[in-house]
Every structure is written in structure tokens, then in C-alpha cells.
PDB file of N, CA and C in Angstrom:
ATOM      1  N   UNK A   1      56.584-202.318 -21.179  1.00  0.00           N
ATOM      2  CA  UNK A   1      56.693-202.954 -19.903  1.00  0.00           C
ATOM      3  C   UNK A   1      56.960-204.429 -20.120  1.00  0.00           C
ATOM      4  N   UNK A   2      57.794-204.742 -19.071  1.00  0.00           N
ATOM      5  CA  UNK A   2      58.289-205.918 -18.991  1.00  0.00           C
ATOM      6  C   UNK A   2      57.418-207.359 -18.921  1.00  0.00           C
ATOM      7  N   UNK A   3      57.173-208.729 -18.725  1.00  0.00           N
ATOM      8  CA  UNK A   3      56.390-209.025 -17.772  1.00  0.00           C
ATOM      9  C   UNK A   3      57.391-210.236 -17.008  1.00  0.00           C
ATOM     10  N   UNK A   4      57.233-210.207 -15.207  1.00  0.00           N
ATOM     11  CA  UNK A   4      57.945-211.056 -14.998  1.00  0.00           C
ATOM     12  C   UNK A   4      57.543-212.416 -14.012  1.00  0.00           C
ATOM     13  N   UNK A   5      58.203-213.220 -14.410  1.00  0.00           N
ATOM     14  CA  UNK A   5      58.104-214.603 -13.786  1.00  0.00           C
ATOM     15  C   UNK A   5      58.064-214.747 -12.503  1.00  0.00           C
ATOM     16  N   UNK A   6      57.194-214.842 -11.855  1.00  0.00           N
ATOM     17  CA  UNK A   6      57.313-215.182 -10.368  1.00  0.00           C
ATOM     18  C   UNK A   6      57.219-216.527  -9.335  1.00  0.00           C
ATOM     19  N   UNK A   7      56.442-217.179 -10.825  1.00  0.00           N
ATOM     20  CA  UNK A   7      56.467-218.701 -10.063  1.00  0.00           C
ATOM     21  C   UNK A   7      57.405-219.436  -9.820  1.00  0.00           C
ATOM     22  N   UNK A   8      57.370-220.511  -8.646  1.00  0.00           N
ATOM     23  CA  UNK A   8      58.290-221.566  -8.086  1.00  0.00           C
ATOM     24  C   UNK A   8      58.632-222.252  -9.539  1.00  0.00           C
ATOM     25  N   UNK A   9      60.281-222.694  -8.940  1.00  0.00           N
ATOM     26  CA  UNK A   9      60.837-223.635  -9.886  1.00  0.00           C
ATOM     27  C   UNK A   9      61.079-222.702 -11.510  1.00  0.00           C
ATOM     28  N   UNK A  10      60.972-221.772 -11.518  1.00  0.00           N
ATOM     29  CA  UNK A  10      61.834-221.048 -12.642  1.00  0.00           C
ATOM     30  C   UNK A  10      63.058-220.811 -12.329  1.00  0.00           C
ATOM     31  N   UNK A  11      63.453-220.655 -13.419  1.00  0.00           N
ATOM     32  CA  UNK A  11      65.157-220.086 -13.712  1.00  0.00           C
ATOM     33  C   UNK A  11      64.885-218.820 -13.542  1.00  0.00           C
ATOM     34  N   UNK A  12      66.053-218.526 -12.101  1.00  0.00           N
ATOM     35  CA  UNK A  12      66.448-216.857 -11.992  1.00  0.00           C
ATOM     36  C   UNK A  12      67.092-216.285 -13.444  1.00  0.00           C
ATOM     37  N   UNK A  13      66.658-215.140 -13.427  1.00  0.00           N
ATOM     38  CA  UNK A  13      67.210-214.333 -14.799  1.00  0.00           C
ATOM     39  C   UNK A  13      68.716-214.176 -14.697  1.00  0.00           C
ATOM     40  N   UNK A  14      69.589-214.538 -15.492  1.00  0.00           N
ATOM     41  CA  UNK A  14      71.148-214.165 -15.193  1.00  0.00           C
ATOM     42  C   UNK A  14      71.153-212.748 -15.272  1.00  0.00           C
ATOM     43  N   UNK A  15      71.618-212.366 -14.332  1.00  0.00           N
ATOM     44  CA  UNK A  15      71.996-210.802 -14.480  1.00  0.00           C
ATOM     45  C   UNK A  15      73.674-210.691 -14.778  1.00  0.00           C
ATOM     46  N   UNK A  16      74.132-209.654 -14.489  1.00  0.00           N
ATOM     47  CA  UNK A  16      75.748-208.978 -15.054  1.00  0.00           C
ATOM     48  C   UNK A  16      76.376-209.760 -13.814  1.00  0.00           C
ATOM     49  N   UNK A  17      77.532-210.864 -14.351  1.00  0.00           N
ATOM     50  CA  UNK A  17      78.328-211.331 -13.151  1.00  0.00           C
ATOM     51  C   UNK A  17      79.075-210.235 -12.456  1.00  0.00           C
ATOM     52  N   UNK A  18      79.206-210.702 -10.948  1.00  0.00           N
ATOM     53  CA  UNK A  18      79.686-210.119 -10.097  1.00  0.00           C
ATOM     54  C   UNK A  18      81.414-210.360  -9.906  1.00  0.00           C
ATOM     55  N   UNK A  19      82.080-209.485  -9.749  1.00  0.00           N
ATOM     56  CA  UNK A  19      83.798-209.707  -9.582  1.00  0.00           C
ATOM     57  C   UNK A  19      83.528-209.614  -8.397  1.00  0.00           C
ATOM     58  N   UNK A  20      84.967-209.847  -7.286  1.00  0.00           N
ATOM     59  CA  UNK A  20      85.399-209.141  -6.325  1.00  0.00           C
ATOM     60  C   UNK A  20      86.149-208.762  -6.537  1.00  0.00           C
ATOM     61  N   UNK A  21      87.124-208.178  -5.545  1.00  0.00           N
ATOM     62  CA  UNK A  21      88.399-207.195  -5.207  1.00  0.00           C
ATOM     63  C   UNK A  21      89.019-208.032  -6.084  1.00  0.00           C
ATOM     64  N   UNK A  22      89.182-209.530  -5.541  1.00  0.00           N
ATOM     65  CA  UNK A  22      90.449-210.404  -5.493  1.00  0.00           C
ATOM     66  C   UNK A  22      90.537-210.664  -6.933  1.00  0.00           C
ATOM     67  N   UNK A  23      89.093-211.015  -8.021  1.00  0.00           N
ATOM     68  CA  UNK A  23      89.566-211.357  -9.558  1.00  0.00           C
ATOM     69  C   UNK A  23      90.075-210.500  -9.919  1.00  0.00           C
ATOM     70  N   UNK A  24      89.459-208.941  -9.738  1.00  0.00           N
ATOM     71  CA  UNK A  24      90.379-207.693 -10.335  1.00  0.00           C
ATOM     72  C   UNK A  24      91.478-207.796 -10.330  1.00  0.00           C
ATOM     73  N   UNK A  25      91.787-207.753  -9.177  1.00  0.00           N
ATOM     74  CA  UNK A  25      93.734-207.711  -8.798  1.00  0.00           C
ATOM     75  C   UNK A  25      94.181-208.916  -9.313  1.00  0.00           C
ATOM     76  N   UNK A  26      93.549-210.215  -9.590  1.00  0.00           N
ATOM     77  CA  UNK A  26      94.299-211.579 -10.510  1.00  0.00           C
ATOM     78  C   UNK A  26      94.491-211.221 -11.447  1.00  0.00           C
ATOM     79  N   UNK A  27      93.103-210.658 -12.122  1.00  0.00           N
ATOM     80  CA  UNK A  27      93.238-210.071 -13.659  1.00  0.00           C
ATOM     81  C   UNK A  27      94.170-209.046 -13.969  1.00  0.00           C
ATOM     82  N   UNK A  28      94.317-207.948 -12.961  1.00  0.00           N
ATOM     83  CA  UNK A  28      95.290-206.615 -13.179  1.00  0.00           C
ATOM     84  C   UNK A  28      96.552-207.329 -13.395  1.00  0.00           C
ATOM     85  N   UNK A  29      96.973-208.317 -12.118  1.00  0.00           N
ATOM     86  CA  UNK A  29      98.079-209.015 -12.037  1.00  0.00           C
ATOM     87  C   UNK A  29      98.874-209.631 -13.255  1.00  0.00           C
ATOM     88  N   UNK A  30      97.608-209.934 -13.806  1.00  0.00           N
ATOM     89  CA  UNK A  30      98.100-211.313 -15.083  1.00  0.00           C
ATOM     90  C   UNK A  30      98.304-210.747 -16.095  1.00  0.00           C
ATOM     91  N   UNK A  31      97.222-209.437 -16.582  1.00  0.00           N
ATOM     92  CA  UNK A  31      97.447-209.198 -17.892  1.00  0.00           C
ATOM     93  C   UNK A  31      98.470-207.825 -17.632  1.00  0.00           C
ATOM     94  N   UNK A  32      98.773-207.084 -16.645  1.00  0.00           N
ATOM     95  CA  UNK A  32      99.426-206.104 -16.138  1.00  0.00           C
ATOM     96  C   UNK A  32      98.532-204.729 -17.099  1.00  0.00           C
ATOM     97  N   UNK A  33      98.457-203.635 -16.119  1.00  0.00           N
ATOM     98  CA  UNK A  33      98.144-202.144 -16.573  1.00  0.00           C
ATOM     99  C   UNK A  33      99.366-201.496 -16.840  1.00  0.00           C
ATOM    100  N   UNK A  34      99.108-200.182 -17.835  1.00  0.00           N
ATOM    101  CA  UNK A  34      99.518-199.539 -17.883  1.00  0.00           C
ATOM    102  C   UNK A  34      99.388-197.826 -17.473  1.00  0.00           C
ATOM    103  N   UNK A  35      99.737-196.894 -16.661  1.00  0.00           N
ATOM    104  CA  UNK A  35      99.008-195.789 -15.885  1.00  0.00           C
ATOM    105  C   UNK A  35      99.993-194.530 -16.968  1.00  0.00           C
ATOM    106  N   UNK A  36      99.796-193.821 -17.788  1.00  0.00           N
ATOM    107  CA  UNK A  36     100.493-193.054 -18.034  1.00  0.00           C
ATOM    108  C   UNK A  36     100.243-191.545 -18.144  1.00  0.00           C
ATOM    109  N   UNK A  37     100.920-190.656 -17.642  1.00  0.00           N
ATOM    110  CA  UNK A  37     100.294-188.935 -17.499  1.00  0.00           C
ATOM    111  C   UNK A  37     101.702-188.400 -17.829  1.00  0.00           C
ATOM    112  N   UNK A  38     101.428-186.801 -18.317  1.00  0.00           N
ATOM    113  CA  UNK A  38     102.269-185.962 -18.523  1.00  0.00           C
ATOM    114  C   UNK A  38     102.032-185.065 -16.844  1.00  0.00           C
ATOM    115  N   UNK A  39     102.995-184.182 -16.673  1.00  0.00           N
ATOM    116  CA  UNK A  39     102.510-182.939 -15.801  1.00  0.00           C
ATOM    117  C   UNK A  39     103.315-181.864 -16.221  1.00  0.00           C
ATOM    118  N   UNK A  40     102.791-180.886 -17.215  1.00  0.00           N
ATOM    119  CA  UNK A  40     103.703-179.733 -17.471  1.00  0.00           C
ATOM    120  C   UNK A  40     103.152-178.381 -17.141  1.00  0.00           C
ATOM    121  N   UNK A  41     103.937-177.886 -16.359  1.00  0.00           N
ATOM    122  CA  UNK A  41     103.605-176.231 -15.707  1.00  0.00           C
ATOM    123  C   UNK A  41     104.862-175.212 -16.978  1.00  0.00           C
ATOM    124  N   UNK A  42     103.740-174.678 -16.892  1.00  0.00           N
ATOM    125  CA  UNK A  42     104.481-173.438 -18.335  1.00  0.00           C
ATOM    126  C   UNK A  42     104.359-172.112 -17.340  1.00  0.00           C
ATOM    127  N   UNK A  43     104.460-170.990 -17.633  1.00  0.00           N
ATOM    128  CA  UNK A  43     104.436-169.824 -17.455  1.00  0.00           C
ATOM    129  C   UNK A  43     104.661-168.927 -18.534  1.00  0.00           C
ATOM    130  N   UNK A  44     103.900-168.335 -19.134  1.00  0.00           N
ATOM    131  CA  UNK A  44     104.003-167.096 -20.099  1.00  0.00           C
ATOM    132  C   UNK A  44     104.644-167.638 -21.796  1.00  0.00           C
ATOM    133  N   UNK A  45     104.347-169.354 -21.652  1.00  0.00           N
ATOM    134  CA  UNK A  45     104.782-169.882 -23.090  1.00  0.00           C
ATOM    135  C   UNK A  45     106.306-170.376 -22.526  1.00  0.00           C
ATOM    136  N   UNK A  46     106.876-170.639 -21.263  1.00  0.00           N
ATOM    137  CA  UNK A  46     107.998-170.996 -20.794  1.00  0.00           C
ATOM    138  C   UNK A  46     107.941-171.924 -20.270  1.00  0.00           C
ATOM    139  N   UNK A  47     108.546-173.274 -20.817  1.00  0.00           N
ATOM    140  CA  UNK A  47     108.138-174.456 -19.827  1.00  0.00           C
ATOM    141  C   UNK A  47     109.360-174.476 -18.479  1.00  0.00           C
ATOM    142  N   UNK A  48     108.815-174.579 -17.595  1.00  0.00           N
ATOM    143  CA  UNK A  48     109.211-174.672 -16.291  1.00  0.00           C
ATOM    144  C   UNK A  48     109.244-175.983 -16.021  1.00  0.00           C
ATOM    145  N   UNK A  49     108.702-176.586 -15.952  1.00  0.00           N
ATOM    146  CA  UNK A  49     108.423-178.332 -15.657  1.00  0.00           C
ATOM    147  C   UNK A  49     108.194-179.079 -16.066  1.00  0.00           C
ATOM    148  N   UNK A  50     108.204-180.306 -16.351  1.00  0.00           N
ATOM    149  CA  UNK A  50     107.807-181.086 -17.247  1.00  0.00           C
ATOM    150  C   UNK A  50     108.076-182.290 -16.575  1.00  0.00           C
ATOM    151  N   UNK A  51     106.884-183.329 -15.997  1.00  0.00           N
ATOM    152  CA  UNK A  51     106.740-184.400 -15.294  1.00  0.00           C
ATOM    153  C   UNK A  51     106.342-185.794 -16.572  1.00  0.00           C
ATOM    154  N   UNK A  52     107.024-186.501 -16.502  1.00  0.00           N
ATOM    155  CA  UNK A  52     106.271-188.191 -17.429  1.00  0.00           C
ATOM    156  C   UNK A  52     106.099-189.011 -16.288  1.00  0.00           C
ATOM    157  N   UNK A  53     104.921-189.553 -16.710  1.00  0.00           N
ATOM    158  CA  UNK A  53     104.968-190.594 -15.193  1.00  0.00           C
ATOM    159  C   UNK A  53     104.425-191.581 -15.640  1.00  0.00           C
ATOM    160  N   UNK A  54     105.259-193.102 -15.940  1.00  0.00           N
ATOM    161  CA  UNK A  54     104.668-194.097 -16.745  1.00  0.00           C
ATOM    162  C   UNK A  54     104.852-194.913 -15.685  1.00  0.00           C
ATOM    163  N   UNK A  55     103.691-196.104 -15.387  1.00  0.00           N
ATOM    164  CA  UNK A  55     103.501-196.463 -14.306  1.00  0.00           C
ATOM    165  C   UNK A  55     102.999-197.790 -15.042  1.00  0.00           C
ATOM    166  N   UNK A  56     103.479-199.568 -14.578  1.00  0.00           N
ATOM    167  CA  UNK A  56     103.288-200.666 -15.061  1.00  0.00           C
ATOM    168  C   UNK A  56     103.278-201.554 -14.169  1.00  0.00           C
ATOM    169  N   UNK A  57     101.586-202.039 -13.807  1.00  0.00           N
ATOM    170  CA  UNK A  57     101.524-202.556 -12.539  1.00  0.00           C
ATOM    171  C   UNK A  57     101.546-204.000 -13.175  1.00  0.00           C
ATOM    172  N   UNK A  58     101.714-205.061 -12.521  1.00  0.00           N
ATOM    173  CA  UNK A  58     101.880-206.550 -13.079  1.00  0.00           C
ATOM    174  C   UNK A  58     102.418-206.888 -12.431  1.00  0.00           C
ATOM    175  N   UNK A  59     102.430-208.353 -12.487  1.00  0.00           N
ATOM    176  CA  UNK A  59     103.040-209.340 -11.318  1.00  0.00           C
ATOM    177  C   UNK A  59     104.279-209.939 -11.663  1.00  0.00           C
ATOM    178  N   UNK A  60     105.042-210.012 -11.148  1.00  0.00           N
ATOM    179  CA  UNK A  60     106.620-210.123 -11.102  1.00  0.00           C
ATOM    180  C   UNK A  60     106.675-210.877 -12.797  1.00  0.00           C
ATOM    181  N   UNK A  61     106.158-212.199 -12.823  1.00  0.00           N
ATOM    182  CA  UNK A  61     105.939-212.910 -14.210  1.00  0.00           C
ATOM    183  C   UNK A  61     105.559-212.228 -15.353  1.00  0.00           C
ATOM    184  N   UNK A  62     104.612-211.810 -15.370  1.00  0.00           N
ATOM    185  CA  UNK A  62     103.908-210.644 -16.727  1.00  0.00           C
ATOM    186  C   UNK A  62     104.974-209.475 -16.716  1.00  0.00           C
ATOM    187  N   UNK A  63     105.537-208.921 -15.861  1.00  0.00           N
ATOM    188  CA  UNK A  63     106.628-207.938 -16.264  1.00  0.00           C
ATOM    189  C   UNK A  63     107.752-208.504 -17.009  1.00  0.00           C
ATOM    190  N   UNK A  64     108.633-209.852 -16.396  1.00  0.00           N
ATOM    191  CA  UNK A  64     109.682-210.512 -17.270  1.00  0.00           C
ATOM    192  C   UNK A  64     109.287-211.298 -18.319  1.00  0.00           C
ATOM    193  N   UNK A  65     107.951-211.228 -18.468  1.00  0.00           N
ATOM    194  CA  UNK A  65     107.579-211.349 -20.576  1.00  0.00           C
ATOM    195  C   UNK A  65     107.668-210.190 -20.785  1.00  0.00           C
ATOM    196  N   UNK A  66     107.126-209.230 -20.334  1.00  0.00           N
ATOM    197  CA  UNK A  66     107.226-207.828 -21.092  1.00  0.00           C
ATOM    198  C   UNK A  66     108.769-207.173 -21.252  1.00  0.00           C
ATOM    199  N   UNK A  67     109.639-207.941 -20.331  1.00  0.00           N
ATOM    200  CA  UNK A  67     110.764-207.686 -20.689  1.00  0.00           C
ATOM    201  C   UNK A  67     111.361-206.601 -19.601  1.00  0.00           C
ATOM    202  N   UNK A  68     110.676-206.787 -18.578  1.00  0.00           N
ATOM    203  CA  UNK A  68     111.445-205.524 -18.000  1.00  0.00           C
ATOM    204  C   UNK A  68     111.475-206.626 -16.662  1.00  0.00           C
ATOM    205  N   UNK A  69     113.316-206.252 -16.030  1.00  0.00           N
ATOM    206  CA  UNK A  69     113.471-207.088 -14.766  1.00  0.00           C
ATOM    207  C   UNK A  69     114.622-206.277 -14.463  1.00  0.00           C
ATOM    208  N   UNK A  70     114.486-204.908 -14.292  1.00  0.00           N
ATOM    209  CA  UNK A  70     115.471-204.401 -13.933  1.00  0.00           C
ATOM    210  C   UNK A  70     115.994-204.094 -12.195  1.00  0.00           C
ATOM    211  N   UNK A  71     114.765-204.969 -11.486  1.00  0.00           N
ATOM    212  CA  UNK A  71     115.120-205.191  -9.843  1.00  0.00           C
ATOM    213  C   UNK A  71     115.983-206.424  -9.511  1.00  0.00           C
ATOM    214  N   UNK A  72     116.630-207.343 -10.892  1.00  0.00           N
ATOM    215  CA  UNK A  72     117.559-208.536 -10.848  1.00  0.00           C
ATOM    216  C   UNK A  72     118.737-208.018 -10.791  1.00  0.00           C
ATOM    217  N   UNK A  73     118.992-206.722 -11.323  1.00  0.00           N
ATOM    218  CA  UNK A  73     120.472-206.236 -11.325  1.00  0.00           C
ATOM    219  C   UNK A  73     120.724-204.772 -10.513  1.00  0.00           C
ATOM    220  N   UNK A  74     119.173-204.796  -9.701  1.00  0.00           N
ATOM    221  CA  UNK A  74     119.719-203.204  -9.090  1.00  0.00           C
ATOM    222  C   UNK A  74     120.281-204.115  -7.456  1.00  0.00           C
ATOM    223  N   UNK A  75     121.750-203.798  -7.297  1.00  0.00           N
ATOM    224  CA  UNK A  75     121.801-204.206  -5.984  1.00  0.00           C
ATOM    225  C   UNK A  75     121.372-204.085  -5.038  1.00  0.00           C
ATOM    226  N   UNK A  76     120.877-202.892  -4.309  1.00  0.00           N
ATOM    227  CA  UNK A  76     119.680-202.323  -3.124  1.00  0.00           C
ATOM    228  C   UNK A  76     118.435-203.521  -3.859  1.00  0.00           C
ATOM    229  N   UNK A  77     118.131-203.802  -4.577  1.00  0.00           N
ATOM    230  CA  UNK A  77     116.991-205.014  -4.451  1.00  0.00           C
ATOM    231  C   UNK A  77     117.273-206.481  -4.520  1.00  0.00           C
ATOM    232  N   UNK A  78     118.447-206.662  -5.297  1.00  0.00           N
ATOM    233  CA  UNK A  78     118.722-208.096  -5.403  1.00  0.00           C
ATOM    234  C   UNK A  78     119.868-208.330  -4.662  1.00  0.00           C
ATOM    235  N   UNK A  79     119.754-209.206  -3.846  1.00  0.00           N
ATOM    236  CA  UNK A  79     120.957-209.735  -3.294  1.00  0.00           C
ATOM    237  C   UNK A  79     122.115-210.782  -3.646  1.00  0.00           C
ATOM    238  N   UNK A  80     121.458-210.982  -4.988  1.00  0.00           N
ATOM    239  CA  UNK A  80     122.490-211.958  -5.936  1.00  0.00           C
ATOM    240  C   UNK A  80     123.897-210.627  -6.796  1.00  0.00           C
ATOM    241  N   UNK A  81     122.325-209.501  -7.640  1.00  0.00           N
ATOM    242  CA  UNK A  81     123.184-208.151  -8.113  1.00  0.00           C
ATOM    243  C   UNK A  81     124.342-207.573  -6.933  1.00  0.00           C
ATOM    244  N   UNK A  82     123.786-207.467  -5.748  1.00  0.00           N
ATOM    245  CA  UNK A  82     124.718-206.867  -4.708  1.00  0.00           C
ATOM    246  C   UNK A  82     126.055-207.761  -4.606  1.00  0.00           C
ATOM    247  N   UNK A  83     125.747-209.331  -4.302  1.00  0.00           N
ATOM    248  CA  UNK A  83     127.640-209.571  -4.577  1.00  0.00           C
ATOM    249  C   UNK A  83     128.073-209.538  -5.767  1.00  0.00           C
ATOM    250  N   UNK A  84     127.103-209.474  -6.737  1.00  0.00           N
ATOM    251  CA  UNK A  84     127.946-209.530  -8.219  1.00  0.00           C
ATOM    252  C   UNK A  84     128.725-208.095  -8.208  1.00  0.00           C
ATOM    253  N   UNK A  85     127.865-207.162  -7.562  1.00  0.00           N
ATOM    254  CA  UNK A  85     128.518-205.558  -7.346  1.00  0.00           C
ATOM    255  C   UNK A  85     129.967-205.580  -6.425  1.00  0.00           C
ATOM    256  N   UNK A  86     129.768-206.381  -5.683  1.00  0.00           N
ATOM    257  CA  UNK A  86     130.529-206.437  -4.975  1.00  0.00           C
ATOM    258  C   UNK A  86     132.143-206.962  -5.180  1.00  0.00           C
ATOM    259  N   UNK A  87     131.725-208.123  -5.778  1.00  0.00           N
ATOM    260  CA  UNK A  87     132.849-209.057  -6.583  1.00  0.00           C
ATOM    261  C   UNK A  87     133.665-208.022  -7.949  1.00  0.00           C
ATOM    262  N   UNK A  88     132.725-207.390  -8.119  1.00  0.00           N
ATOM    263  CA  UNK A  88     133.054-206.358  -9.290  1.00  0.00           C
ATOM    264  C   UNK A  88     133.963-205.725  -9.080  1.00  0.00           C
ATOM    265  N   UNK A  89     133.645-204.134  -7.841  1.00  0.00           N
ATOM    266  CA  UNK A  89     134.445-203.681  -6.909  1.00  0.00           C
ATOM    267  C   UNK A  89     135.628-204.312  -6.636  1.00  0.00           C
ATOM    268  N   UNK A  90     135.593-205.539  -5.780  1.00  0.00           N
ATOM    269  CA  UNK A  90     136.745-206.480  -5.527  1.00  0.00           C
ATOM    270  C   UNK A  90     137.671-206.444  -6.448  1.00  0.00           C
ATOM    271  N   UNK A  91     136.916-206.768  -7.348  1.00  0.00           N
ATOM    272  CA  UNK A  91     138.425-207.416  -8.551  1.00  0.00           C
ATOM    273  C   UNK A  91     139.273-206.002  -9.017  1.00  0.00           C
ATOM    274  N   UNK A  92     138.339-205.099  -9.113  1.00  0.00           N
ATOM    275  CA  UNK A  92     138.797-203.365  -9.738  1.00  0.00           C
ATOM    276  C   UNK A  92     139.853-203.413  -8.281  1.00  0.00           C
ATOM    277  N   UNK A  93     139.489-203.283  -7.541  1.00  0.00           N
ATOM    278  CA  UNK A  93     140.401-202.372  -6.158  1.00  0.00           C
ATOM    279  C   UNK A  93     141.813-203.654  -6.018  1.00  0.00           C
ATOM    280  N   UNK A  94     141.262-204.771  -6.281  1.00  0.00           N
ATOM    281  CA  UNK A  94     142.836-205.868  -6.377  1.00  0.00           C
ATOM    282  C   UNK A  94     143.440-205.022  -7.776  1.00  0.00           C
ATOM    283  N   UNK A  95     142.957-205.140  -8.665  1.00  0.00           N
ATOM    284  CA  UNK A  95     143.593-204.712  -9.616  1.00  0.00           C
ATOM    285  C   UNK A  95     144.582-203.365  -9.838  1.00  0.00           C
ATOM    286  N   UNK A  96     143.783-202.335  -9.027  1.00  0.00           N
ATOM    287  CA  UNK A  96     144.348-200.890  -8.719  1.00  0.00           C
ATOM    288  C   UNK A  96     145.373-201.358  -7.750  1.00  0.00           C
ATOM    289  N   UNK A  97     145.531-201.849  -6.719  1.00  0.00           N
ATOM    290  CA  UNK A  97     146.437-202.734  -5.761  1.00  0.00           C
ATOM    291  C   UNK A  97     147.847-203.255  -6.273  1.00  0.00           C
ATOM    292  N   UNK A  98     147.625-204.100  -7.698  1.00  0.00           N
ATOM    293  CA  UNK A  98     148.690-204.627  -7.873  1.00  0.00           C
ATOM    294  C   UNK A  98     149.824-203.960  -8.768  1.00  0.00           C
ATOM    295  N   UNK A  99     148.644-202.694  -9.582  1.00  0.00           N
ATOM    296  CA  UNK A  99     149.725-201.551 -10.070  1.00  0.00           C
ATOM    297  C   UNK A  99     150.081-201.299  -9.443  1.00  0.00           C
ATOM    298  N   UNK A 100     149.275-200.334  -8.297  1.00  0.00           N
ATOM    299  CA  UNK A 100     150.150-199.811  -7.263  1.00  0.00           C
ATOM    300  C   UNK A 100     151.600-200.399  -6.646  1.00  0.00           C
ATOM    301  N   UNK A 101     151.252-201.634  -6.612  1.00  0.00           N
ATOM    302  CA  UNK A 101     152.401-202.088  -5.989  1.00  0.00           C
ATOM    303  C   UNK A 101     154.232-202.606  -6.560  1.00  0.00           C
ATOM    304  N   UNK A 102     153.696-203.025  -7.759  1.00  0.00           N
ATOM    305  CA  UNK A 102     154.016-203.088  -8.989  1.00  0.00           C
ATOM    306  C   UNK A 102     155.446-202.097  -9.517  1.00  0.00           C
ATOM    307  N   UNK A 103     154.278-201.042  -9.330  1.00  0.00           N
ATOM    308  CA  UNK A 103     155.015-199.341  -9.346  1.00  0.00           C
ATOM    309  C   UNK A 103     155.907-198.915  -8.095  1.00  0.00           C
ATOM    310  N   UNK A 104     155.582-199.212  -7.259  1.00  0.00           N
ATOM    311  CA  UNK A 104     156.069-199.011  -5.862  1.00  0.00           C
ATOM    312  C   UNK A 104     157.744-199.487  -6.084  1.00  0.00           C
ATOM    313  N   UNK A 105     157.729-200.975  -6.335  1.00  0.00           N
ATOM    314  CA  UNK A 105     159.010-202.049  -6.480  1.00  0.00           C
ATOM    315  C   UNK A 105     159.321-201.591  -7.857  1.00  0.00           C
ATOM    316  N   UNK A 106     158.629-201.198  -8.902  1.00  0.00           N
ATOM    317  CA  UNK A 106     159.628-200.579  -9.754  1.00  0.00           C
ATOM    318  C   UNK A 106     160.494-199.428  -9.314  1.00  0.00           C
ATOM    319  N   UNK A 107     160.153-198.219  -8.576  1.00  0.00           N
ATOM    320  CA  UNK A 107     160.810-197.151  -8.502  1.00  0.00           C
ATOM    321  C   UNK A 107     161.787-197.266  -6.971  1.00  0.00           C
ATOM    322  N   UNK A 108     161.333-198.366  -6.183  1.00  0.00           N
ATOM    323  CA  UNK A 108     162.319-198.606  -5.405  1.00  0.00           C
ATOM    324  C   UNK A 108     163.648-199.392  -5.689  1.00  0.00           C
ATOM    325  N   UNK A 109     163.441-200.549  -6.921  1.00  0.00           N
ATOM    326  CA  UNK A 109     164.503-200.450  -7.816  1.00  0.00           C
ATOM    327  C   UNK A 109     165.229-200.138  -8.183  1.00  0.00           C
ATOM    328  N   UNK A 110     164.551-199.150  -9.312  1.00  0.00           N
ATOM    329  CA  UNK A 110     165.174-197.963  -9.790  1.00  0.00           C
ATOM    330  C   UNK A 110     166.162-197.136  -8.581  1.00  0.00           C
ATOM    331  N   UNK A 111     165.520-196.902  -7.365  1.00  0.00           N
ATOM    332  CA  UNK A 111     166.446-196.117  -6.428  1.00  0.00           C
ATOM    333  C   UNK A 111     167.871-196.691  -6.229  1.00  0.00           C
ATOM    334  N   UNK A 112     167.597-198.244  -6.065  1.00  0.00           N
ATOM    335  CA  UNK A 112     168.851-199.307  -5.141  1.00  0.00           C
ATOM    336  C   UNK A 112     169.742-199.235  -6.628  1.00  0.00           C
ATOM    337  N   UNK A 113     169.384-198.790  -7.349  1.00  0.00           N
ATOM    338  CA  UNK A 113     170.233-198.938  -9.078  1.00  0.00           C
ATOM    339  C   UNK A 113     171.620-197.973  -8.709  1.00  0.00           C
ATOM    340  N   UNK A 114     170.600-196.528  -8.812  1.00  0.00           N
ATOM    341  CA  UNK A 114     171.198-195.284  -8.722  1.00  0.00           C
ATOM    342  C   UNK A 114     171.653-195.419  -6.973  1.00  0.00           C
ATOM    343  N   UNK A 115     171.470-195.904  -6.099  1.00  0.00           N
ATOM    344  CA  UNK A 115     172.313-195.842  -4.949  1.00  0.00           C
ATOM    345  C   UNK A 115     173.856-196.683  -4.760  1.00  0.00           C
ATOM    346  N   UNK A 116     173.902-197.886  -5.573  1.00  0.00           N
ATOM    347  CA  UNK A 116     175.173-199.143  -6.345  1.00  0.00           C
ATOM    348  C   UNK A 116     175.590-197.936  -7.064  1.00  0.00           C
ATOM    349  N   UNK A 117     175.403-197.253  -7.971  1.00  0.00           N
ATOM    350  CA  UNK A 117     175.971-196.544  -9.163  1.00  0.00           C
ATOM    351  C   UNK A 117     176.755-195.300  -8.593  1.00  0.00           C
ATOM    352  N   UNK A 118     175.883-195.092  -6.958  1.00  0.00           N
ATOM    353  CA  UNK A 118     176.892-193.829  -6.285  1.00  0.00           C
ATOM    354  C   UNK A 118     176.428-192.250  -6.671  1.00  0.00           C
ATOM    355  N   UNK A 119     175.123-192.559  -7.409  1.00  0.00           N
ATOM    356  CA  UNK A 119     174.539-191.212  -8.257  1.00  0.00           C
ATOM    357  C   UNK A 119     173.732-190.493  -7.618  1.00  0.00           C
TER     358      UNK A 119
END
């Protein structure tokens, strides 16, 4: 058995500090988790399914040290990626454009050749 202090003017005993919600989620934030599971349904020694589910919670910063920023180049999230997608597109469809056209005035050429020639 213990024995304990009850008189005025002592030091309370430190007990186990208390978190809240909010340090957790700073701390989760900063140092980022990792959540990872399999899910595989077999039948009779036959795999049927097979689920990976890797899951990396962290805050925008702790993910681009870890190296992953792949919502900078998906266009549906970035709106910088979306005109770069866009500009991309652009230049391909001018480009398909100017063969096309290119080709067009070559073989109409070619026609006004053989129409002078009487052929």
C-alpha cells in the first residue's frame, strides 16, 4: 500500500499527460500514418478476389517529402495540370490540323496538275 499526501501546499503527483483530438490530428498530420490491409476471398483454393488497400494520411507537406504529389498533375484536381492538359490537347489537334490541311492542298494540286495535262 501506497501512502498519500494530503496536505496543503504539496505538489500534485504528475500523472500520464493528457492529448486532445486536436494534438493527435497535428501529430497524425506531421509525421503522416500509414493504414495498410489485404482483402482476399478464395473459394475451394481459387482466388476470386484480391483487394490491397494502402492508405497514407498526412498533410499536404509531409506527403511532398515523402514524395508523393500526384494531385499537382491530375487535372480533375489541379487547375494549373488541367490547362497544361489542355494546352497539350491544343497543340496535338493544331498539329493533326495542319497535316490535314497540308494533305488536302497537296492532292488538290496534284488534281489542277492532271486537269492542265488533260488526263
Amino acid at each position: 500500500m501506497t501512502d498519500v499526501d494530503f496536505r496543503q501546499g504539496s505538489q500534485p503527483v504528475a500523472g500520464p499527460q493528457t492529448t486532445n483530438l486536436a494534438d493527435i490530428l497535428e501529430r497524425v498530420l506531421d509525421k503522416g500514418i500509414v493504414i495498410a490491409g489485404d482483402i482476399k476471398i478464395d473459394l475451394l483454393d481459387i482466388e476470386l478476389l484480391t483487394i490491397r488497400l494502402r492508405l497514407f494520411v498526412a498533410s499536404v507537406d509531409t506527403a511532398k517529402k515523402a514524395g508523393i504529389d500526384w494531385w499537382e498533375s491530375d487535372p480533375a484536381l489541379s487547375s494549373r495540370a488541367s490547362r497544361s492538359a489542355l494546352q497539350v490537347e491544343n497543340r496535338q489537334l493544331r498539329e493533326r490540323l495542319e497535316a490535314l490541311e497540308s494533305k488536302v492542298d497537296d492532292t488538290s494540286s496534284l488534281q489542277r496538275t492532271k486537269e492542265k495535262r488533260g488526263t
